[in-house]
C-alpha atoms as a PDB file:
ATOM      1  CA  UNK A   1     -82.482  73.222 117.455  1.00  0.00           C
ATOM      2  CA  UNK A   2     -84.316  71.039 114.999  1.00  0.00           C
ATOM      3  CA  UNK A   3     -85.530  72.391 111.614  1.00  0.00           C
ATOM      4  CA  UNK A   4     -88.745  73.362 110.770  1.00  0.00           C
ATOM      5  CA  UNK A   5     -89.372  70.494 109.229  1.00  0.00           C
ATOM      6  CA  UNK A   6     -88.790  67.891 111.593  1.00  0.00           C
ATOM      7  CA  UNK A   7     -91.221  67.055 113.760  1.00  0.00           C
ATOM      8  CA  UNK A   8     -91.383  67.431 117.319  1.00  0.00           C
ATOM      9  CA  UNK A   9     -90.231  65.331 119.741  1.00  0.00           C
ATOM     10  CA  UNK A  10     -93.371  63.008 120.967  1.00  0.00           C
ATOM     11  CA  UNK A  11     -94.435  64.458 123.736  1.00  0.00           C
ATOM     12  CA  UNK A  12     -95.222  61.109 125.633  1.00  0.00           C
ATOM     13  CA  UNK A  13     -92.129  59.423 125.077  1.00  0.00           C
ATOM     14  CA  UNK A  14     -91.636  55.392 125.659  1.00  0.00           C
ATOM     15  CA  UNK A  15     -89.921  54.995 129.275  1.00  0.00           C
ATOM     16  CA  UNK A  16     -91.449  51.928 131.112  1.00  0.00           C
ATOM     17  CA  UNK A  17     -94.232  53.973 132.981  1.00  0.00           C
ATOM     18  CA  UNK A  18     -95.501  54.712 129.896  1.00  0.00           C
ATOM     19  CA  UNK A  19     -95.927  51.834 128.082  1.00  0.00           C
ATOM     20  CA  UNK A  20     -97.350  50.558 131.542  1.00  0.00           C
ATOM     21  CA  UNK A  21     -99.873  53.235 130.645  1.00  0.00           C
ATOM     22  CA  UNK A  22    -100.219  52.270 127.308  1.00  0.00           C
ATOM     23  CA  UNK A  23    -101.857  48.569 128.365  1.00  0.00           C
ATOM     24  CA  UNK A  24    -104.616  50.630 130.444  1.00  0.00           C
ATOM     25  CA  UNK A  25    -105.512  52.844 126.942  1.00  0.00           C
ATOM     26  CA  UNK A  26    -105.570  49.786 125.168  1.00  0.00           C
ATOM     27  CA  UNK A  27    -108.158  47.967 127.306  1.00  0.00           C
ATOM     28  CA  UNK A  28    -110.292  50.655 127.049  1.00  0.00           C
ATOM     29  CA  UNK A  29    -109.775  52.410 123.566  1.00  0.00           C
ATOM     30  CA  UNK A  30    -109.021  49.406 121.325  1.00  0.00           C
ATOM     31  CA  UNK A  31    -112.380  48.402 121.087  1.00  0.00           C
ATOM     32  CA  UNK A  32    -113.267  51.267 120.161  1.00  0.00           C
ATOM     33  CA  UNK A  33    -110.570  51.706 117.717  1.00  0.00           C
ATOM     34  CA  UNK A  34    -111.657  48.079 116.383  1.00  0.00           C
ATOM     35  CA  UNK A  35    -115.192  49.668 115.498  1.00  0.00           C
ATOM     36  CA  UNK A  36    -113.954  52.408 114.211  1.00  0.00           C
ATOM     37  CA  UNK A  37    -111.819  50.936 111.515  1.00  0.00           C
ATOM     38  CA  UNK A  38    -114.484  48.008 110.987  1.00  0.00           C
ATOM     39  CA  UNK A  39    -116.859  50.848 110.087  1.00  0.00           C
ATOM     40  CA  UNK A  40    -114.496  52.301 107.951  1.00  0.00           C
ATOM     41  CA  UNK A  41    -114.513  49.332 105.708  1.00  0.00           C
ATOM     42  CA  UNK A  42    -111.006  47.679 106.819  1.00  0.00           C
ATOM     43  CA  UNK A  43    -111.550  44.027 106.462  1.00  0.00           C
ATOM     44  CA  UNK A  44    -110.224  40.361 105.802  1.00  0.00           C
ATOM     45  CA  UNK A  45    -106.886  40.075 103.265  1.00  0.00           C
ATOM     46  CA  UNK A  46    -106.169  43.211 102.962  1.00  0.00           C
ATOM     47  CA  UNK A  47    -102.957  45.120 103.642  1.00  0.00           C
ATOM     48  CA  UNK A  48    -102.614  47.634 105.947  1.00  0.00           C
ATOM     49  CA  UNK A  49    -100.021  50.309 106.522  1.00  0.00           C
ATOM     50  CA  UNK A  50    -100.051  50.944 110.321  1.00  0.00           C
ATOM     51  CA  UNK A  51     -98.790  55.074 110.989  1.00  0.00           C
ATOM     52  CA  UNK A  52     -97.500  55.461 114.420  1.00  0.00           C
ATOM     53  CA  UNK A  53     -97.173  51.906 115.635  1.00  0.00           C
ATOM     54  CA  UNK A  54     -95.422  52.515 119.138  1.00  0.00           C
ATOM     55  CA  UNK A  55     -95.592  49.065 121.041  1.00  0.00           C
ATOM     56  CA  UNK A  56     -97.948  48.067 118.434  1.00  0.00           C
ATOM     57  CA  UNK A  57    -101.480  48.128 120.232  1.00  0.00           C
ATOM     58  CA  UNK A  58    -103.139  49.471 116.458  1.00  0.00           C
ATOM     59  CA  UNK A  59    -100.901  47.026 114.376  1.00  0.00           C
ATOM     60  CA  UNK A  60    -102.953  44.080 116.612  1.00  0.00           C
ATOM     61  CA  UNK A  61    -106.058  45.835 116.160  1.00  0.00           C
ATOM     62  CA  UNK A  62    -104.899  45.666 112.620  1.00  0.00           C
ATOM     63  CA  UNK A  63    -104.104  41.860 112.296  1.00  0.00           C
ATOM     64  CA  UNK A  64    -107.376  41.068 114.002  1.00  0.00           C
ATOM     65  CA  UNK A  65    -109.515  42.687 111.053  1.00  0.00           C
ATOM     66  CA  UNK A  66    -107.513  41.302 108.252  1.00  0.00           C
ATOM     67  CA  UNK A  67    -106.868  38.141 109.703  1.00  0.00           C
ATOM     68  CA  UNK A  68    -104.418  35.044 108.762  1.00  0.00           C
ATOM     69  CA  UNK A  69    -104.842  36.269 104.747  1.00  0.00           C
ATOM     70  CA  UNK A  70    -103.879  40.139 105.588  1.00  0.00           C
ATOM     71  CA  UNK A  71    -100.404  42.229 106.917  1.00  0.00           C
ATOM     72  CA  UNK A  72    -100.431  44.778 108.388  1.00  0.00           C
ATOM     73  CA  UNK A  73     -96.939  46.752 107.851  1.00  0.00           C
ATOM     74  CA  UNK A  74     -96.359  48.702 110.956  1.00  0.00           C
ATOM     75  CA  UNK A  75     -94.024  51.593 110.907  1.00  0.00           C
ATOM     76  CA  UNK A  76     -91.859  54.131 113.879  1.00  0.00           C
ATOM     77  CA  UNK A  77     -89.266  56.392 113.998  1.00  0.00           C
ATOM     78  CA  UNK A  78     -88.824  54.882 117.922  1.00  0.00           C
ATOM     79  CA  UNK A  79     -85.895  52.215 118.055  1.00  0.00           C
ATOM     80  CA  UNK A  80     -87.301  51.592 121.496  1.00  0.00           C
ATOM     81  CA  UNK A  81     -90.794  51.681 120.874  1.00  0.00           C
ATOM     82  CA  UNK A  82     -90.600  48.362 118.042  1.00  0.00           C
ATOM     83  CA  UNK A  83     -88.640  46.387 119.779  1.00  0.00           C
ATOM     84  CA  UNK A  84     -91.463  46.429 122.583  1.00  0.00           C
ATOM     85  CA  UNK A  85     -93.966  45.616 119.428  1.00  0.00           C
ATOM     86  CA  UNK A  86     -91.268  42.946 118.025  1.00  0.00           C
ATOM     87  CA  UNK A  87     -91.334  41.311 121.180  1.00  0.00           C
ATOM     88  CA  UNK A  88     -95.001  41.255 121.665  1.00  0.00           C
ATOM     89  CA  UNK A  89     -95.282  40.073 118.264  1.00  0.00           C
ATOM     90  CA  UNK A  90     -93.371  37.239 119.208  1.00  0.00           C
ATOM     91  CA  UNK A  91     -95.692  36.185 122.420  1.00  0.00           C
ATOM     92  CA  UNK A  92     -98.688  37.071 120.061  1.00  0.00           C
ATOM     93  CA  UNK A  93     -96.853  33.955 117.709  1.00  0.00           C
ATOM     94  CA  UNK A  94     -98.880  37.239 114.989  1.00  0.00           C
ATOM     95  CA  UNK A  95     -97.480  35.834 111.302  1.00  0.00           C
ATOM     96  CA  UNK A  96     -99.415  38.574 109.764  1.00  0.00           C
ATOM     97  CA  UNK A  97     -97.472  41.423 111.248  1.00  0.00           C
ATOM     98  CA  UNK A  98     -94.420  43.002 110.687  1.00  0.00           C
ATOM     99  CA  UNK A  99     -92.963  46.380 111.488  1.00  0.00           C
ATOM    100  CA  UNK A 100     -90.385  48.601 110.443  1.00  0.00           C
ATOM    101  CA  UNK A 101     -88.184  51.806 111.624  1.00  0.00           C
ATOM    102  CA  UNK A 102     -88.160  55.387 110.103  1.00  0.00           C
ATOM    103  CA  UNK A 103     -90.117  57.907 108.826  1.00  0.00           C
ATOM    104  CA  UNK A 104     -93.700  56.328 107.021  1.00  0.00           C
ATOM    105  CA  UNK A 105     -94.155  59.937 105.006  1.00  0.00           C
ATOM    106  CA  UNK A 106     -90.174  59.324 103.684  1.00  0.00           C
ATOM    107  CA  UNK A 107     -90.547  55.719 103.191  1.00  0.00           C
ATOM    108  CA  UNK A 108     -91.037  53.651 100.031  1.00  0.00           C
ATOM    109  CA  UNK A 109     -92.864  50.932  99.483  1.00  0.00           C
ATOM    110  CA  UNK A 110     -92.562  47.806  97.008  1.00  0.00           C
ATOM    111  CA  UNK A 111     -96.770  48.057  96.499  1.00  0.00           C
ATOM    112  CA  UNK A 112     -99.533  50.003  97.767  1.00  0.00           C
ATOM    113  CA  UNK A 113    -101.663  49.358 100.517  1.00  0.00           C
ATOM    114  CA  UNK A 114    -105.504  48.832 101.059  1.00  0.00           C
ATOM    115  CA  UNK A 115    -105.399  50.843 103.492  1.00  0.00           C
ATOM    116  CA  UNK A 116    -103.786  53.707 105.846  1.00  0.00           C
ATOM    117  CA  UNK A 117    -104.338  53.601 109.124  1.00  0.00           C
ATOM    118  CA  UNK A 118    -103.347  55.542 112.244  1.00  0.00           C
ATOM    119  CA  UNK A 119    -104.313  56.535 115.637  1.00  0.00           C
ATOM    120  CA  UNK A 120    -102.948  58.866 118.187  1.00  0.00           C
ATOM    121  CA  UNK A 121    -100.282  60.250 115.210  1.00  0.00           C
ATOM    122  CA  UNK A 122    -101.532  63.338 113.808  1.00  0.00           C
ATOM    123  CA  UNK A 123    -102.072  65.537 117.062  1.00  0.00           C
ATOM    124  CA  UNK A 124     -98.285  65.384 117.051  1.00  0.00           C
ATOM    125  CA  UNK A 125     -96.890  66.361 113.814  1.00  0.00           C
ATOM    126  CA  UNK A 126     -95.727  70.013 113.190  1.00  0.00           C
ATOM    127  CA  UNK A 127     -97.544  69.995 109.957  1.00  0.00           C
ATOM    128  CA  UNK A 128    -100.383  67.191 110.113  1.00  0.00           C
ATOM    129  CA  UNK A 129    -101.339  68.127 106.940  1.00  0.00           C
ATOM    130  CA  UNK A 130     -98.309  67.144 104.837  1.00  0.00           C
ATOM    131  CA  UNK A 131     -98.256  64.351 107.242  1.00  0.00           C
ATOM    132  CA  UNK A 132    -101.900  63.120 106.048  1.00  0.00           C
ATOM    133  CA  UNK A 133    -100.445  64.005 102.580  1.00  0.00           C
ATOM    134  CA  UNK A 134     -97.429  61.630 102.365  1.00  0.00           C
ATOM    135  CA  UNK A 135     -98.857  58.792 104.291  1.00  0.00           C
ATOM    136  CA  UNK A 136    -101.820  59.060 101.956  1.00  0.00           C
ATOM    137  CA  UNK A 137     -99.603  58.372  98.742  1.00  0.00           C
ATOM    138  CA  UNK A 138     -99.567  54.987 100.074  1.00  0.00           C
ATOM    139  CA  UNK A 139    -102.608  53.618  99.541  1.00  0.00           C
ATOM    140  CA  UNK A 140    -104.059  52.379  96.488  1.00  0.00           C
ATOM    141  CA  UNK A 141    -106.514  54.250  94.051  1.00  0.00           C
ATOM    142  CA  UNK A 142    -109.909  53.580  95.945  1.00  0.00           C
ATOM    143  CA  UNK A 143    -107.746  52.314  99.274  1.00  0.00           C
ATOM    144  CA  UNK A 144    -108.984  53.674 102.575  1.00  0.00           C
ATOM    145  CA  UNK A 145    -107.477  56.652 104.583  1.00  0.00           C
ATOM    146  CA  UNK A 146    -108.676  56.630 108.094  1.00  0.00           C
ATOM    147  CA  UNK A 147    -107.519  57.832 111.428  1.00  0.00           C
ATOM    148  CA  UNK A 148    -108.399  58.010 115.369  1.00  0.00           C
ATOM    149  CA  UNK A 149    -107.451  61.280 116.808  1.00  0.00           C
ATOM    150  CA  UNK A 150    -108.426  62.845 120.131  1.00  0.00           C
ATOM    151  CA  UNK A 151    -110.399  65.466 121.025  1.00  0.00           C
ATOM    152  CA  UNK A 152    -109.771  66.783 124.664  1.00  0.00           C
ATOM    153  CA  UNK A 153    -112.401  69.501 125.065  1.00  0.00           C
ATOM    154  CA  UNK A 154    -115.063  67.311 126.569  1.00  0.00           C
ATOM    155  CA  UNK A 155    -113.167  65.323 129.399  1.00  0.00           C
ATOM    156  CA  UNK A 156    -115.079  65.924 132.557  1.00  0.00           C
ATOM    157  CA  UNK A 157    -116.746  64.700 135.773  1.00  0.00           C
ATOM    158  CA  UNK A 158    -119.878  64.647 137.396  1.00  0.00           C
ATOM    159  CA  UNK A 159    -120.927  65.617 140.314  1.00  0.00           C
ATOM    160  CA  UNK A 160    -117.269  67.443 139.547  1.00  0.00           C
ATOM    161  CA  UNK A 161    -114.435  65.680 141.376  1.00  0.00           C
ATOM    162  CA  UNK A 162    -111.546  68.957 141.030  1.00  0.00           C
ATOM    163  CA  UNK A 163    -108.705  66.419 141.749  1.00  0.00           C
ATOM    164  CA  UNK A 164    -109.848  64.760 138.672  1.00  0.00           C
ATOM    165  CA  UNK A 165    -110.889  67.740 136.769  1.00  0.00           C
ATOM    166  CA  UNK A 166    -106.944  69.917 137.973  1.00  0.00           C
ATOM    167  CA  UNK A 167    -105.003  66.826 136.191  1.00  0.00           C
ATOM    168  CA  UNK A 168    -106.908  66.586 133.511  1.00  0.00           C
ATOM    169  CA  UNK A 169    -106.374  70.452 132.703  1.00  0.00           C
ATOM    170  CA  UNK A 170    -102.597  70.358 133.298  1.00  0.00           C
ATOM    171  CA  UNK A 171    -102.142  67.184 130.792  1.00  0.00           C
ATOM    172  CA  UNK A 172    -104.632  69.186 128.256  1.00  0.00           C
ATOM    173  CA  UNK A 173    -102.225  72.346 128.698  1.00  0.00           C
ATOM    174  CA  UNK A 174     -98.838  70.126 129.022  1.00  0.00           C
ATOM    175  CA  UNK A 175     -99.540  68.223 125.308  1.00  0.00           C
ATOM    176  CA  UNK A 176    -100.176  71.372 124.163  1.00  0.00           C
ATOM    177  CA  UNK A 177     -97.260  73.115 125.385  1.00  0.00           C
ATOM    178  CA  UNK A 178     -95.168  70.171 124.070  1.00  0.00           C
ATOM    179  CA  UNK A 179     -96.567  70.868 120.760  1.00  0.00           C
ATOM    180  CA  UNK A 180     -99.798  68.294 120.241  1.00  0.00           C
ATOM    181  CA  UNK A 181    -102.951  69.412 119.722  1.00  0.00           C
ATOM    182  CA  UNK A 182    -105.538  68.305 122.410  1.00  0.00           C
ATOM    183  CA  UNK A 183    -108.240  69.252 120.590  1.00  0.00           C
ATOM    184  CA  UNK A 184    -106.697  67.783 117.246  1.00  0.00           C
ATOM    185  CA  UNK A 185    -110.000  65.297 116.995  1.00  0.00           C
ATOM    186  CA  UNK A 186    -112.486  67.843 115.879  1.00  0.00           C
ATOM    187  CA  UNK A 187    -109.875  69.473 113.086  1.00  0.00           C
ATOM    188  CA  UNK A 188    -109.528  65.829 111.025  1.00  0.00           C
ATOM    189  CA  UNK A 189    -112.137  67.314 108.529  1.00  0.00           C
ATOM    190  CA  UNK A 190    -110.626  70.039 107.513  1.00  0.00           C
ATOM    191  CA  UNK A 191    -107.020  68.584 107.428  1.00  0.00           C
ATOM    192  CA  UNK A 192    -108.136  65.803 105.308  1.00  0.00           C
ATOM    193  CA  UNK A 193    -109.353  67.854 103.034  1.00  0.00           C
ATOM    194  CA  UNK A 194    -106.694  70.747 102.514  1.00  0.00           C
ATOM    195  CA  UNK A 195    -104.480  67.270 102.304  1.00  0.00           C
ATOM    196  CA  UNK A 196    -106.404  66.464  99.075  1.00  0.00           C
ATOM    197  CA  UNK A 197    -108.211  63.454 100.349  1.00  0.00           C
ATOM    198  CA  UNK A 198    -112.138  63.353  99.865  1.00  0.00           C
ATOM    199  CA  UNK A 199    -114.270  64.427 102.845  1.00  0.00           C
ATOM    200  CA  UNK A 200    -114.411  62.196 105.294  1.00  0.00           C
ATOM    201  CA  UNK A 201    -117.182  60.037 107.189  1.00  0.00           C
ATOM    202  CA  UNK A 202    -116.878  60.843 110.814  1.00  0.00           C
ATOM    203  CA  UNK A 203    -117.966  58.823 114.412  1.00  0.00           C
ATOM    204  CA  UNK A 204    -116.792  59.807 118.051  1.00  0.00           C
ATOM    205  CA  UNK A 205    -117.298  57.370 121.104  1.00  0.00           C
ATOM    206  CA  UNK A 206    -116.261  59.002 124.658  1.00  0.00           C
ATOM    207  CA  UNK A 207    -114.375  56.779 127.389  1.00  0.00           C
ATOM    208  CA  UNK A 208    -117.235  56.626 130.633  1.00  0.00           C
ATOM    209  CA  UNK A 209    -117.394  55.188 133.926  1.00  0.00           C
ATOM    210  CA  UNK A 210    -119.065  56.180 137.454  1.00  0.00           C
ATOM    211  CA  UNK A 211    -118.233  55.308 141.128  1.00  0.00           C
ATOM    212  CA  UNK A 212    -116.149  51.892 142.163  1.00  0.00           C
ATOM    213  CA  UNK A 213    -116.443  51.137 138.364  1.00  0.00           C
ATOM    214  CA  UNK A 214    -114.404  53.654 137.232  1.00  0.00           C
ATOM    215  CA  UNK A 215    -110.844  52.613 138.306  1.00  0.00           C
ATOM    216  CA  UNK A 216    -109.219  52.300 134.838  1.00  0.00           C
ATOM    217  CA  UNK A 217    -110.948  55.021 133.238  1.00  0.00           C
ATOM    218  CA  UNK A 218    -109.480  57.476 136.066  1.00  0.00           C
ATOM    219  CA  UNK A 219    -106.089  55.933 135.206  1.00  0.00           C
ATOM    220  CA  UNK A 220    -106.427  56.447 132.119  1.00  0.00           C
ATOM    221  CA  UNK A 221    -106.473  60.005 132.617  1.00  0.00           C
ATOM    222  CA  UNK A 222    -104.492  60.353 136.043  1.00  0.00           C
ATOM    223  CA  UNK A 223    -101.880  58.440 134.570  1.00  0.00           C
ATOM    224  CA  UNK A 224    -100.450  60.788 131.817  1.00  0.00           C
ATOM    225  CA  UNK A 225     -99.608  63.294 134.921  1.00  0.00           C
ATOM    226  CA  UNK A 226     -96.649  61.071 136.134  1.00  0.00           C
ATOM    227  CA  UNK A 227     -95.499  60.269 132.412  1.00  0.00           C
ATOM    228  CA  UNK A 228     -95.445  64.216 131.961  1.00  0.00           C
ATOM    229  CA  UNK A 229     -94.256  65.595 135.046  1.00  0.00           C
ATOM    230  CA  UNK A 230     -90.886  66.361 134.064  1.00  0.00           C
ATOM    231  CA  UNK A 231     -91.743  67.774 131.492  1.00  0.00           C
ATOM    232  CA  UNK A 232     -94.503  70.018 133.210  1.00  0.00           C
ATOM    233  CA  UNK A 233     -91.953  71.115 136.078  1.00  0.00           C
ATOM    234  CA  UNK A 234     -89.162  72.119 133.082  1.00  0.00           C
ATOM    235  CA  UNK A 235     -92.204  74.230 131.445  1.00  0.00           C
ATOM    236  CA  UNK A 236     -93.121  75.437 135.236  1.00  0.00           C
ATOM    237  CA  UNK A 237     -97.159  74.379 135.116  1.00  0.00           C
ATOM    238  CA  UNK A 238     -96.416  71.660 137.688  1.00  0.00           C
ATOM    239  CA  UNK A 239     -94.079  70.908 140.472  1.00  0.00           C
ATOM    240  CA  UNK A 240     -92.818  67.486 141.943  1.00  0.00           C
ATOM    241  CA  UNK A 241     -94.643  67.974 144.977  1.00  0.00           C
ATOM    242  CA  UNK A 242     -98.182  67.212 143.197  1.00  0.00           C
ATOM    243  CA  UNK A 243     -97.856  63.499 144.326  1.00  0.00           C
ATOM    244  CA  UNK A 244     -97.740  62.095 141.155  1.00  0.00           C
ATOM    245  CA  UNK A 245     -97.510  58.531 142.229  1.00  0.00           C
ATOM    246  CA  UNK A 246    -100.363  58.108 144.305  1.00  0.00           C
ATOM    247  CA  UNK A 247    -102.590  60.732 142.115  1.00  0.00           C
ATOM    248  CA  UNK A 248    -104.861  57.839 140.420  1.00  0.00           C
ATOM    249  CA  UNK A 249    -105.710  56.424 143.787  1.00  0.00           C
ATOM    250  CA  UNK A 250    -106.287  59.198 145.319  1.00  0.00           C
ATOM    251  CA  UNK A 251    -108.564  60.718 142.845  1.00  0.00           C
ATOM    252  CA  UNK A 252    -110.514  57.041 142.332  1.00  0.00           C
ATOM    253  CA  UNK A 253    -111.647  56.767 146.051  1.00  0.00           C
ATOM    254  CA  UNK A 254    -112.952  60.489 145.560  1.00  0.00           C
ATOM    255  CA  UNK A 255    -114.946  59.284 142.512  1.00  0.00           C
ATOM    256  CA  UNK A 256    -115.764  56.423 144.558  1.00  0.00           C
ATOM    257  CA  UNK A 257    -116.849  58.106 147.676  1.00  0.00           C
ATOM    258  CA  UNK A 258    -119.179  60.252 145.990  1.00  0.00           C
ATOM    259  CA  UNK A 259    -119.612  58.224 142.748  1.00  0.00           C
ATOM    260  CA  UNK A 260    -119.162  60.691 140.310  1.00  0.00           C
ATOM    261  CA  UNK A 261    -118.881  59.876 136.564  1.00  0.00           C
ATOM    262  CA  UNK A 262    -115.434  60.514 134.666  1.00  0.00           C
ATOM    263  CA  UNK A 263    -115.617  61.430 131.040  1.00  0.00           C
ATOM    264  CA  UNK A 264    -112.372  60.728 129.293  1.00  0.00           C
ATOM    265  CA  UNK A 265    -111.153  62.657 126.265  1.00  0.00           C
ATOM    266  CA  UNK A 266    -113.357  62.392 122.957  1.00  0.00           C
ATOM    267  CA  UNK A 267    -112.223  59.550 120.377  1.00  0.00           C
ATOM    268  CA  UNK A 268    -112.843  60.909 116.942  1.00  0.00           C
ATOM    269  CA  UNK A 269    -112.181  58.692 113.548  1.00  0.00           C
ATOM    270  CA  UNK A 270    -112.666  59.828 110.168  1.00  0.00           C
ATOM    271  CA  UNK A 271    -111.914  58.037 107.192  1.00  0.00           C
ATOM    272  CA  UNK A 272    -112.256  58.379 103.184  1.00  0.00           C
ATOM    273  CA  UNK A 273    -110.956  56.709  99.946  1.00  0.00           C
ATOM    274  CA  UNK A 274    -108.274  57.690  97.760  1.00  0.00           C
ATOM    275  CA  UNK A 275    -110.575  58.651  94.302  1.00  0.00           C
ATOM    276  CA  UNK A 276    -109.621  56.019  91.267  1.00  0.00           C
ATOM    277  CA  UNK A 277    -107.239  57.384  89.310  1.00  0.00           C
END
C-alpha cells in the first residue's frame, strides 16, 4: 500500500489507446490552453517549468509562446510517458524543449523559472495543495503561477442524447473513484491561496459542438470510457459488455440524427505571481 504521501496512481495511465486519445484533447483544448497562458502573461524568452508533461502536448504549447529565445523544462514521473514527448520532440526538430523524469515538487533546479505552468496535474494529487506549494518554489520573485484544471459539473447535451449523457457520468464517477477530482476546476481559488500564492485571475472556456460537427468533441468525451474500463469493471460501476469500442460512434450518429449539442467538461485556468521578495 503506498504511503500517505505518495500520490496516487494517475488514473488515466499512458497505454497506446490513450495517448491515441490524447491527440483528440489536444486538437481541441490546446488552443484553448494557448489563450489561457497568453492571457496569463507567458510570453517570448522566458523559461518555463512545464508540471505534468505526459507526451508533452503543454510543453509545445509552451515552446510556441516563448519561442526560439525561451525553454521550456518539462518534467514526469512516467518513464513511458517522455519518451513519447522525447520522440515527438525529435519530429518537432523543438531546440527549445527539453524534459526530464521524477518528481517536479522534489526536484532542484540550477535557476528559477519565469514561470510555472501546468494543466490537467492538480485534479490528481492527494494533496494539491502542497503540490501547488512545491512547484511554486520554482518560480522567480514576480514569476507567474498558472494552471488549467477541469471542471466536470457542466458537461451536457442538448436536446439530451442519454448515451452521451450515461458515459459521461460513469467517467465523472470513475476519476473520482480513482482519486481525481472532477470538479477540481472550480476549487483552484481556494487552493492557490491556502498554498500561499496571491489570488488568482480566473477564465473558463467550455469544449462545444452540435450535430455532424460534433465528431471529435463526442470523442473527446466517449473516449475516456474505453481508457477506463478496466478500471470501472475492478471498482464494479461498469461491465465489459458496455461496448466500449464502438461507444463514440454510436453515440455521434445519435447526436447526429437528432443534432443535439455536446458540452464537454469546463476548462478553468487561474494564474498569479509569486510577490517580490
Amino acid at each position: 500500500m503506498p504511503s500517505e504521501a505518495e500520490p496516487p496512481p494517475y488514473a488515466l495511465g499512458h497505454s497506446p489507446r490513450e495517448l491515441d486519445r490524447l491527440r483528440v484533447q489536444a486538437r481541441l483544448v490546446d488552443p484553448i490552453t494557448r489563450r489561457f497562458f497568453a492571457e496569463a502573461g507567458i510570453e517570448p524568452g522566458m523559461r518555463v517549468l512545464d508540471v505534468g508533461s505526459g507526451v508533452g502536448d503543454v510543453a509545445f504549447v509552451l515552446a510556441g509562446l516563448v519561442g526560439p529565445a525561451g525553454e521550456v523544462v518539462g518534467t514526469d514521473r512516467s518513464a513511458a510517458a517522455l519518451a513519447v514527448a522525447r520522440e515527438r520532440v525529435a519530429e518537432l526538430e523543438l531546440e527549445n524543449v527539453l524534459f526530464r523524469e521524477g518528481d517536479p515538487a522534489e526536484m532542484r533546479f540550477d535557476e528559477p523559472f519565469d514561470a510555472v505552468a501546468g494543466r490537467y496535474v492538480l485534479q490528481f494529487q492527494a494533496d494539491p495543495v502542497e503540490m501547488l506549494r512545491n512547484v511554486a518554489a520554482h518560480a522567480r520573485a514576480g514569476g507567474i503561477v498558472v494552471f488549467h484544471e477541469p471542471y466536470r459539473g457542466g458537461v451536457r447535451s442538448f436536446p439530451p442524447v442519454q448515451s452521451y449523457d450515461d458515459a459521461w457520468e460513469l467517467v465523472s464517477e470513475a476519476v473520482h473513484r480513482l482519486g481525481g477530482d472532477p470538479y477540481f476546476g472550480l476549487k483552484l481559488h481556494s487552493v492557490f491561496l491556502r498554498a500561499g500564492v496571491p489570488a488568482p485571475s480566473m477564465r473558463l472556456e467550455s469544449v462545444i459542438a452540435g450535430g455532424s460537427t460534433s465528431a471529435d468533441h463526442v470523442h473527446f468525451e466517449m473516449d475516456l470510457v474505453p481508457t477506463l474500463l478496466p478500471e470501472m469493471e475492478r471498482l464494479g460501476i461498469a461491465s465489459a459488455d458496455i461496448d466500449a469500442e464502438t461507444l463514440a460512434s454510436r453515440v455521434f450518429a445519435e447526436v447526429a440524427a437528432t443534432d443535439s449539442v455536446v458540452v464537454g467538461r469546463t476548462e478553468v485556468c487561474a494564474w498569479s505571481r509569486v510577490p517580490a521578495s
